[in-house]
PDB file of N, CA and C in Angstrom:
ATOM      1  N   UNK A   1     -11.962  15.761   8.024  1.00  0.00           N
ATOM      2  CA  UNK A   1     -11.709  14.372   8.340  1.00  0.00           C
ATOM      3  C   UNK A   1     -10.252  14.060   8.000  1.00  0.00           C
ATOM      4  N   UNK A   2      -9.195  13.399   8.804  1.00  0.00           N
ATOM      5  CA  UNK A   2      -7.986  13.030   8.716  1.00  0.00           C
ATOM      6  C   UNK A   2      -7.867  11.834   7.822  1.00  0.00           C
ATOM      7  N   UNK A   3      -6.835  11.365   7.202  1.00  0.00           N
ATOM      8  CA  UNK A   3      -6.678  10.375   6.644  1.00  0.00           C
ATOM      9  C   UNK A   3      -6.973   8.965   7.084  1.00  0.00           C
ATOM     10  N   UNK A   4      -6.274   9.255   8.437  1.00  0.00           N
ATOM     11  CA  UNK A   4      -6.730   8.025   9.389  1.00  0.00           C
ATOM     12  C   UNK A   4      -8.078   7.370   9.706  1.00  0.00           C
ATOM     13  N   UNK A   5      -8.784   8.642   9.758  1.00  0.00           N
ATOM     14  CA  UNK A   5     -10.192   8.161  10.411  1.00  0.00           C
ATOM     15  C   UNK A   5     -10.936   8.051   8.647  1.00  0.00           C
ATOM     16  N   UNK A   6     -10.578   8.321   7.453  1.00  0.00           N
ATOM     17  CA  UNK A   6     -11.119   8.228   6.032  1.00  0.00           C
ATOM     18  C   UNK A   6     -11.017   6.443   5.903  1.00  0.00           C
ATOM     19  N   UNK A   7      -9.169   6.183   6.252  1.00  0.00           N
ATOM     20  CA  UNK A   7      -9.123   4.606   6.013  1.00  0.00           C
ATOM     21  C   UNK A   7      -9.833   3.772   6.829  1.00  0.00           C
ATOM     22  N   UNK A   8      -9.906   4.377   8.805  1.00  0.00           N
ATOM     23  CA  UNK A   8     -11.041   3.793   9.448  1.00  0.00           C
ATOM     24  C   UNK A   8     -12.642   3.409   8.937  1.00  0.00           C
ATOM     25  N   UNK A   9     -12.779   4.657   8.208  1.00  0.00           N
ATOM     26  CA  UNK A   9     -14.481   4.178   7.854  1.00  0.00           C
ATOM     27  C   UNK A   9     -14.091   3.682   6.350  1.00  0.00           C
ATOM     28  N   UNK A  10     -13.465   3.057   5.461  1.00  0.00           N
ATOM     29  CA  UNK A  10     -13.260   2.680   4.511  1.00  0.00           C
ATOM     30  C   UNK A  10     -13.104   1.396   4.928  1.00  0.00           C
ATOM     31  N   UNK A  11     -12.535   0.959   6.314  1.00  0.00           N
ATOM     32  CA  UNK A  11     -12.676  -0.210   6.858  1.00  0.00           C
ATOM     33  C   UNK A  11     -11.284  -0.688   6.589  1.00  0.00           C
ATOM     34  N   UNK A  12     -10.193   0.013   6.561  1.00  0.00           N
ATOM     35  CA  UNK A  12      -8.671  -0.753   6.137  1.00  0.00           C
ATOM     36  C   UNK A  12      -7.792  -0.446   7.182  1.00  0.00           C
ATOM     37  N   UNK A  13      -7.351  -1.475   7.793  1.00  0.00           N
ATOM     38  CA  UNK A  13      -6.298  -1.970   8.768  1.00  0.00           C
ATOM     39  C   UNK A  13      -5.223  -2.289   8.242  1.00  0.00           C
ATOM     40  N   UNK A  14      -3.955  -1.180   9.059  1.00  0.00           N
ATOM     41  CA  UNK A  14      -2.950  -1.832   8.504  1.00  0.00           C
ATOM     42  C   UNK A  14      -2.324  -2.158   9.758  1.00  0.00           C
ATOM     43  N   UNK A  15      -1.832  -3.461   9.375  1.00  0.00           N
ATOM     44  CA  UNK A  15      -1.050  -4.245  10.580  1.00  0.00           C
ATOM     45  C   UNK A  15       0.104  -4.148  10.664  1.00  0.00           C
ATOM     46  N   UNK A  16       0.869  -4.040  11.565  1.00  0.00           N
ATOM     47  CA  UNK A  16       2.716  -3.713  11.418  1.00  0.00           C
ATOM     48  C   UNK A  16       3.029  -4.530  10.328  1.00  0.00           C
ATOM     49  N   UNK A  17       4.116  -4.468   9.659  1.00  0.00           N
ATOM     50  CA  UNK A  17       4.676  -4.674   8.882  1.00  0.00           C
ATOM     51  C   UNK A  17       6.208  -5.541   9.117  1.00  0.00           C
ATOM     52  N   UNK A  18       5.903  -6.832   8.571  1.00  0.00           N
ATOM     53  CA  UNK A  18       7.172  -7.712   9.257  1.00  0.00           C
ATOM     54  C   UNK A  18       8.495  -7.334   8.789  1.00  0.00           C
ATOM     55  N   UNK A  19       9.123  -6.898   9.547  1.00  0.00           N
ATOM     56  CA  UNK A  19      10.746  -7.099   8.664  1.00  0.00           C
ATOM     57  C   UNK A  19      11.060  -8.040   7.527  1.00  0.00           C
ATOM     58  N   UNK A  20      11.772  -7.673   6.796  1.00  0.00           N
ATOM     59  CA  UNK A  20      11.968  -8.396   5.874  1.00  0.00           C
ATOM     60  C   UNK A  20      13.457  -7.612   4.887  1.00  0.00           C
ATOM     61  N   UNK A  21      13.786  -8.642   4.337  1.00  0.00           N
ATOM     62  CA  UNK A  21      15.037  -8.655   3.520  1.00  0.00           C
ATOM     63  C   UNK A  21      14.895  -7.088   2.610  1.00  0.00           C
ATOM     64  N   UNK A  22      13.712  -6.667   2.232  1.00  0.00           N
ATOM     65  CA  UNK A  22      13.405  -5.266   0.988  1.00  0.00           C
ATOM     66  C   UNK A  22      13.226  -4.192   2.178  1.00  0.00           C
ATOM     67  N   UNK A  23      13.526  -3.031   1.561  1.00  0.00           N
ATOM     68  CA  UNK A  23      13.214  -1.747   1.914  1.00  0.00           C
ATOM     69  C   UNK A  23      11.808  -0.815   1.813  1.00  0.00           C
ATOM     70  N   UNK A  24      10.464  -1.552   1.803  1.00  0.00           N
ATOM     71  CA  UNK A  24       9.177  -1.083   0.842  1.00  0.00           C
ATOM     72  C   UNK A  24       9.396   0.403   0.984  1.00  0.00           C
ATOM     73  N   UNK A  25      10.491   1.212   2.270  1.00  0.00           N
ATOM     74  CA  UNK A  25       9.956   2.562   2.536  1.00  0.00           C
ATOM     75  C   UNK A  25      10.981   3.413   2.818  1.00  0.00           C
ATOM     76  N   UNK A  26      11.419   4.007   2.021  1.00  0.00           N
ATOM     77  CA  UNK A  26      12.534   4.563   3.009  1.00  0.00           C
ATOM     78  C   UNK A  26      12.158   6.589   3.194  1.00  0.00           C
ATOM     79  N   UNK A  27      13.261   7.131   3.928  1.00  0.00           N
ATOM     80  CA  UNK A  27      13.207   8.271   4.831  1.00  0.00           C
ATOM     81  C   UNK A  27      14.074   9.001   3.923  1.00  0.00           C
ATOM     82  N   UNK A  28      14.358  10.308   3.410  1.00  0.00           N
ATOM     83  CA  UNK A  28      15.176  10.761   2.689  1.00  0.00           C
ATOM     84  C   UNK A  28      15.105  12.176   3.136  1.00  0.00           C
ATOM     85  N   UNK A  29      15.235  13.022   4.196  1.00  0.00           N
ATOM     86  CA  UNK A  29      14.801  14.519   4.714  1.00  0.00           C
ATOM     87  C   UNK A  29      13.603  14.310   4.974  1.00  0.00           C
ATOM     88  N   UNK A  30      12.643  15.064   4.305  1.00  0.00           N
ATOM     89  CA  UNK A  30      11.351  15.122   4.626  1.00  0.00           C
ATOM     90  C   UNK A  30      10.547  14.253   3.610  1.00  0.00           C
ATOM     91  N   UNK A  31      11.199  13.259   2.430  1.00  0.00           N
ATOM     92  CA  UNK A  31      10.335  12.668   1.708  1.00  0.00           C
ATOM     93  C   UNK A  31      10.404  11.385   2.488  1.00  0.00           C
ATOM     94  N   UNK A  32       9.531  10.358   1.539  1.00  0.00           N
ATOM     95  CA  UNK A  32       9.413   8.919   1.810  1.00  0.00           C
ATOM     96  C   UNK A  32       9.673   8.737   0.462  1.00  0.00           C
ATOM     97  N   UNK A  33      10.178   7.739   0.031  1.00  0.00           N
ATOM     98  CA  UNK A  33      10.045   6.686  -1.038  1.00  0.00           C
ATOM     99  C   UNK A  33      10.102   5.343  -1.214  1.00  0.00           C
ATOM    100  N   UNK A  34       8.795   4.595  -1.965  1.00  0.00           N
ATOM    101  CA  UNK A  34       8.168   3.803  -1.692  1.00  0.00           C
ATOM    102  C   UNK A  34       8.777   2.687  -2.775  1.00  0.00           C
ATOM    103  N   UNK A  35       8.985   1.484  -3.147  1.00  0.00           N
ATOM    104  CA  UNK A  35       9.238   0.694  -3.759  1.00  0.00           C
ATOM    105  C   UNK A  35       8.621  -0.895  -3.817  1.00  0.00           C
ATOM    106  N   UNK A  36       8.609  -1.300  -4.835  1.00  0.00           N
ATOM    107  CA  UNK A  36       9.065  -2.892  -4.609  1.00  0.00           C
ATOM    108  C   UNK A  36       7.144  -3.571  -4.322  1.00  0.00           C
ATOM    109  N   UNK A  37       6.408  -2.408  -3.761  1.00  0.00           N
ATOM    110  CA  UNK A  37       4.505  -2.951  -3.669  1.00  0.00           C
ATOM    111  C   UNK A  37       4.129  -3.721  -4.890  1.00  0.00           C
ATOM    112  N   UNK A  38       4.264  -4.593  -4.965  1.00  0.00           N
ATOM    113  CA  UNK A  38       3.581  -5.704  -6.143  1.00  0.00           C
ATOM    114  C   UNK A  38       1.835  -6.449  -5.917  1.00  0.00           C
ATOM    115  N   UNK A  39       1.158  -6.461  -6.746  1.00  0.00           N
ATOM    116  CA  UNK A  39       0.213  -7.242  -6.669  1.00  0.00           C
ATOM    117  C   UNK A  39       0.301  -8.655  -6.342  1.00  0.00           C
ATOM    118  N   UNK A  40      -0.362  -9.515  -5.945  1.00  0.00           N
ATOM    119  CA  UNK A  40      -0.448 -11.120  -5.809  1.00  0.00           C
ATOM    120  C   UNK A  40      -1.348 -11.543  -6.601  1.00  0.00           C
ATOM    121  N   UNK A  41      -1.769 -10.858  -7.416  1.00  0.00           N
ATOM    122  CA  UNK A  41      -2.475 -11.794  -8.890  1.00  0.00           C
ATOM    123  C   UNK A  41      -1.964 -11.261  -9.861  1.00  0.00           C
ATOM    124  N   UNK A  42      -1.838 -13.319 -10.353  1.00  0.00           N
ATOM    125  CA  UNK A  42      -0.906 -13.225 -11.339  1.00  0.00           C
ATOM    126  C   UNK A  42      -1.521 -13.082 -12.574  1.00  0.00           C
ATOM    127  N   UNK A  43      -0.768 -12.654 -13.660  1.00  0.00           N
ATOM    128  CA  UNK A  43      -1.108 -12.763 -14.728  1.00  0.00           C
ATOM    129  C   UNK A  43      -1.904 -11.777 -15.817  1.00  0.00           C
ATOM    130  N   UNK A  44      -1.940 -11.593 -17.228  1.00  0.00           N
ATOM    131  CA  UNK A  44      -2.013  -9.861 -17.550  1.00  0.00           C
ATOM    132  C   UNK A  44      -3.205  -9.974 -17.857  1.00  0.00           C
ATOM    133  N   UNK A  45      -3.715  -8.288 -17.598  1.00  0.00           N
ATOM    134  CA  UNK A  45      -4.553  -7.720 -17.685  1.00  0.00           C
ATOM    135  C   UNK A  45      -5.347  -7.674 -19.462  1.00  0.00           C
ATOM    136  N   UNK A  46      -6.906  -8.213 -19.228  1.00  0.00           N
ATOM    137  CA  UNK A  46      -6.901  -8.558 -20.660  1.00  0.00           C
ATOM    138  C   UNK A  46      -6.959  -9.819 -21.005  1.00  0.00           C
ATOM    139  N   UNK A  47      -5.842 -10.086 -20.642  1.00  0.00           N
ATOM    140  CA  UNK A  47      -5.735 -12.007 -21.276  1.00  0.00           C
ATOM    141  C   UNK A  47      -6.435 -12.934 -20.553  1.00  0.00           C
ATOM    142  N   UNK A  48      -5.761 -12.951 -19.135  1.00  0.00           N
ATOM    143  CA  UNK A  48      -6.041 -13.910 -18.114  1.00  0.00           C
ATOM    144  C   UNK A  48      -6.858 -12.958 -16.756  1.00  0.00           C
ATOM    145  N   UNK A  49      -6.931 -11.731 -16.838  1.00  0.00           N
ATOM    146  CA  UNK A  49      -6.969 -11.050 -15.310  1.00  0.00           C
ATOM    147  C   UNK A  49      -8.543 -10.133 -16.339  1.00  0.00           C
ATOM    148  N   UNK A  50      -9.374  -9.936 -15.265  1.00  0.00           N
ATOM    149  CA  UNK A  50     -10.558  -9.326 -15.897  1.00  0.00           C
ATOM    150  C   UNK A  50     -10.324  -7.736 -15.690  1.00  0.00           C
ATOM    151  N   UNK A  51     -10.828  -7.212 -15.781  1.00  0.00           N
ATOM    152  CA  UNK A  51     -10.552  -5.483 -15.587  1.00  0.00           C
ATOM    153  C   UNK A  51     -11.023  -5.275 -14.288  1.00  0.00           C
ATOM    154  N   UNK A  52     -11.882  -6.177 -13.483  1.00  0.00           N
ATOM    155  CA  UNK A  52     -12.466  -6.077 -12.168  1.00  0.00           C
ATOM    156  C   UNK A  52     -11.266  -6.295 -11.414  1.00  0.00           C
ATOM    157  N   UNK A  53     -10.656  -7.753 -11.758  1.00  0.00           N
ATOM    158  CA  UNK A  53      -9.610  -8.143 -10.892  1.00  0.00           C
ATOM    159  C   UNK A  53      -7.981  -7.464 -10.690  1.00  0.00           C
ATOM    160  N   UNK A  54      -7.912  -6.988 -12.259  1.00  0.00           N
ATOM    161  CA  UNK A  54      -7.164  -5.681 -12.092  1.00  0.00           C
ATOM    162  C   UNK A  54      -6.972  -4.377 -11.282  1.00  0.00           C
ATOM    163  N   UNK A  55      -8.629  -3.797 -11.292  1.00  0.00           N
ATOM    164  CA  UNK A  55      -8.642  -3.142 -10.284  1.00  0.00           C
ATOM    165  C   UNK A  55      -8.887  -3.345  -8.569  1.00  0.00           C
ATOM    166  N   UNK A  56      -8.456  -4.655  -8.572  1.00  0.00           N
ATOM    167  CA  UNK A  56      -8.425  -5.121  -7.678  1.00  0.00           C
ATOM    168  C   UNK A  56      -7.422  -5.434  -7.223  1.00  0.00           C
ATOM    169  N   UNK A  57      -6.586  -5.669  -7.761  1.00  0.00           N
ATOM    170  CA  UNK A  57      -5.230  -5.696  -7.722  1.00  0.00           C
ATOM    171  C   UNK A  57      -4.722  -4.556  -7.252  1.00  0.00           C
ATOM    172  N   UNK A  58      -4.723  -3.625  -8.026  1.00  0.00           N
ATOM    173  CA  UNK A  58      -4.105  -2.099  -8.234  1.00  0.00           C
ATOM    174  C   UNK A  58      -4.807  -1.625  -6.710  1.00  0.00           C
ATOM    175  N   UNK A  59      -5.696  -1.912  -6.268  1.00  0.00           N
ATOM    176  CA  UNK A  59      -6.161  -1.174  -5.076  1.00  0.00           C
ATOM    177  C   UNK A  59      -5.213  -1.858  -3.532  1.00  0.00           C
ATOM    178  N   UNK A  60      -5.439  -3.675  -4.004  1.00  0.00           N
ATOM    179  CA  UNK A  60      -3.886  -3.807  -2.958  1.00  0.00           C
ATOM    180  C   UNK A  60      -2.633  -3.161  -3.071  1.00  0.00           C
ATOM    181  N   UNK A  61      -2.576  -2.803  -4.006  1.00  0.00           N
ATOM    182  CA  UNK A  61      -0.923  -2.474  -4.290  1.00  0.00           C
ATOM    183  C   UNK A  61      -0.829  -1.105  -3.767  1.00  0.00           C
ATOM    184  N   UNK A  62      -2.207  -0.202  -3.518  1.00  0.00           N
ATOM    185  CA  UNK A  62      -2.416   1.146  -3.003  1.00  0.00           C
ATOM    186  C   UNK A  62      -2.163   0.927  -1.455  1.00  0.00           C
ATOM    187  N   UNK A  63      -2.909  -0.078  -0.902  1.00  0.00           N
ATOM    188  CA  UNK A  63      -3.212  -0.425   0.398  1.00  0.00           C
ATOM    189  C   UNK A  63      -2.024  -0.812   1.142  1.00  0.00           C
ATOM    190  N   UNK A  64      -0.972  -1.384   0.157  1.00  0.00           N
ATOM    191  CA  UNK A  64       0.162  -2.124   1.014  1.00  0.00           C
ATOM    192  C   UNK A  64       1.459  -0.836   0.901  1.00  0.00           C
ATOM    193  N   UNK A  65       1.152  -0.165  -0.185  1.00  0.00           N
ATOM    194  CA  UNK A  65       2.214   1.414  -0.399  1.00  0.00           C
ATOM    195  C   UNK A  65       1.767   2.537   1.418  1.00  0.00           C
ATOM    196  N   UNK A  66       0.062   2.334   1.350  1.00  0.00           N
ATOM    197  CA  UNK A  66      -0.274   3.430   2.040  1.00  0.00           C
ATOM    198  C   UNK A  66       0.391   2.780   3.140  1.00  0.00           C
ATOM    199  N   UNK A  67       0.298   1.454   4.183  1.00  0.00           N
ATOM    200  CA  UNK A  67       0.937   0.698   5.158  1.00  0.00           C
ATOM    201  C   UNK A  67       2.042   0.673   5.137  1.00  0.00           C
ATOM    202  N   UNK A  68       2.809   1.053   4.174  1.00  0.00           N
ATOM    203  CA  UNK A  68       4.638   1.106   4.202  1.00  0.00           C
ATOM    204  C   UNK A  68       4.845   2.102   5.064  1.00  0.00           C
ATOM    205  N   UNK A  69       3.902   3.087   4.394  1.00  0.00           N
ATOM    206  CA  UNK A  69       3.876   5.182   4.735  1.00  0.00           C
ATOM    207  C   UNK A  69       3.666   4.958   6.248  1.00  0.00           C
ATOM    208  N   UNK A  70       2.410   4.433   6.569  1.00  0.00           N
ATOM    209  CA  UNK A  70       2.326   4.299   7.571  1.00  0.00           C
ATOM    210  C   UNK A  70       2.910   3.993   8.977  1.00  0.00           C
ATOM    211  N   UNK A  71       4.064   2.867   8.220  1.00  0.00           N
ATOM    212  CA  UNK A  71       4.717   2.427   9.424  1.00  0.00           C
ATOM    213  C   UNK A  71       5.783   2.705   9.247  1.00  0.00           C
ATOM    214  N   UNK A  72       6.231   3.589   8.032  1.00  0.00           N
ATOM    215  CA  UNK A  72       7.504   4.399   8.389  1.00  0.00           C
ATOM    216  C   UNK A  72       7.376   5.554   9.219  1.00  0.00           C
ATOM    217  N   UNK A  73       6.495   6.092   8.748  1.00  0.00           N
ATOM    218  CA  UNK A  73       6.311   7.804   9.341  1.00  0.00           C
ATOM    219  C   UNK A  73       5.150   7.910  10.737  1.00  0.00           C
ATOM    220  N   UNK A  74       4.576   6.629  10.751  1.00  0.00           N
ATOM    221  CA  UNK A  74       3.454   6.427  12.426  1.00  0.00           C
ATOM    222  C   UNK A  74       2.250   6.777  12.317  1.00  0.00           C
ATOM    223  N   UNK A  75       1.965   7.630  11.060  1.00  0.00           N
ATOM    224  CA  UNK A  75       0.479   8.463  10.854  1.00  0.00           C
ATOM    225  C   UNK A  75       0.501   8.528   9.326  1.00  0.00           C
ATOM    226  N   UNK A  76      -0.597   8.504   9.492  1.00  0.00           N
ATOM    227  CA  UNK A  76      -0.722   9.101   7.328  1.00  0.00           C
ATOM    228  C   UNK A  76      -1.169  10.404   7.467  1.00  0.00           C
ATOM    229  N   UNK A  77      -1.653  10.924   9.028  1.00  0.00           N
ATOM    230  CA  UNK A  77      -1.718  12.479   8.884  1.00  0.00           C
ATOM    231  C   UNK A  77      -0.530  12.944   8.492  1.00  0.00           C
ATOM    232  N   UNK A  78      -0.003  13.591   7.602  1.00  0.00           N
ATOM    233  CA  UNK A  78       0.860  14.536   7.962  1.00  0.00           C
ATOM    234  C   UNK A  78       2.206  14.048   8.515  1.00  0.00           C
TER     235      UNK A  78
END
């Protein structure tokens, strides 16, 4: 099974990615490097954020890195 069709049945769409002022992705030979993926919930882990919502967090911040990859390089195959 390819990566593509893993995030298909995982059910995650990634939608182009708007231009914008940051670099989330850049091209370097054959690497990528990724930057700057932040969560949108605020506030620390523990205090104010539950360990659920943490990992909830941390899984957008996976989702919006893997969509950088994606729409730098066209495929997450390979």
């Amino acid at each position: 099974m390819s990566v593509e069709q893993k995030a298909a049945e995982l059910g995650l769409v990634f939608e182009p990615i708007e231009p914008g002022y940051l670099n989330l992705c850049i091209r370097s030979g054959n690497l990528l490097m990724t930057s700057g993926h932040v969560s949108d919930q605020k506030g620390k882990l523990g205090e104010n954020v539950s360990v659920e919502e943490g990992q909830a967090a941390a899984r957008d911040c996976a989702i919006k890195i893997l969509r950088s990859v994606r729409d730098e390089h066209g495929t997450l195959d390979g």
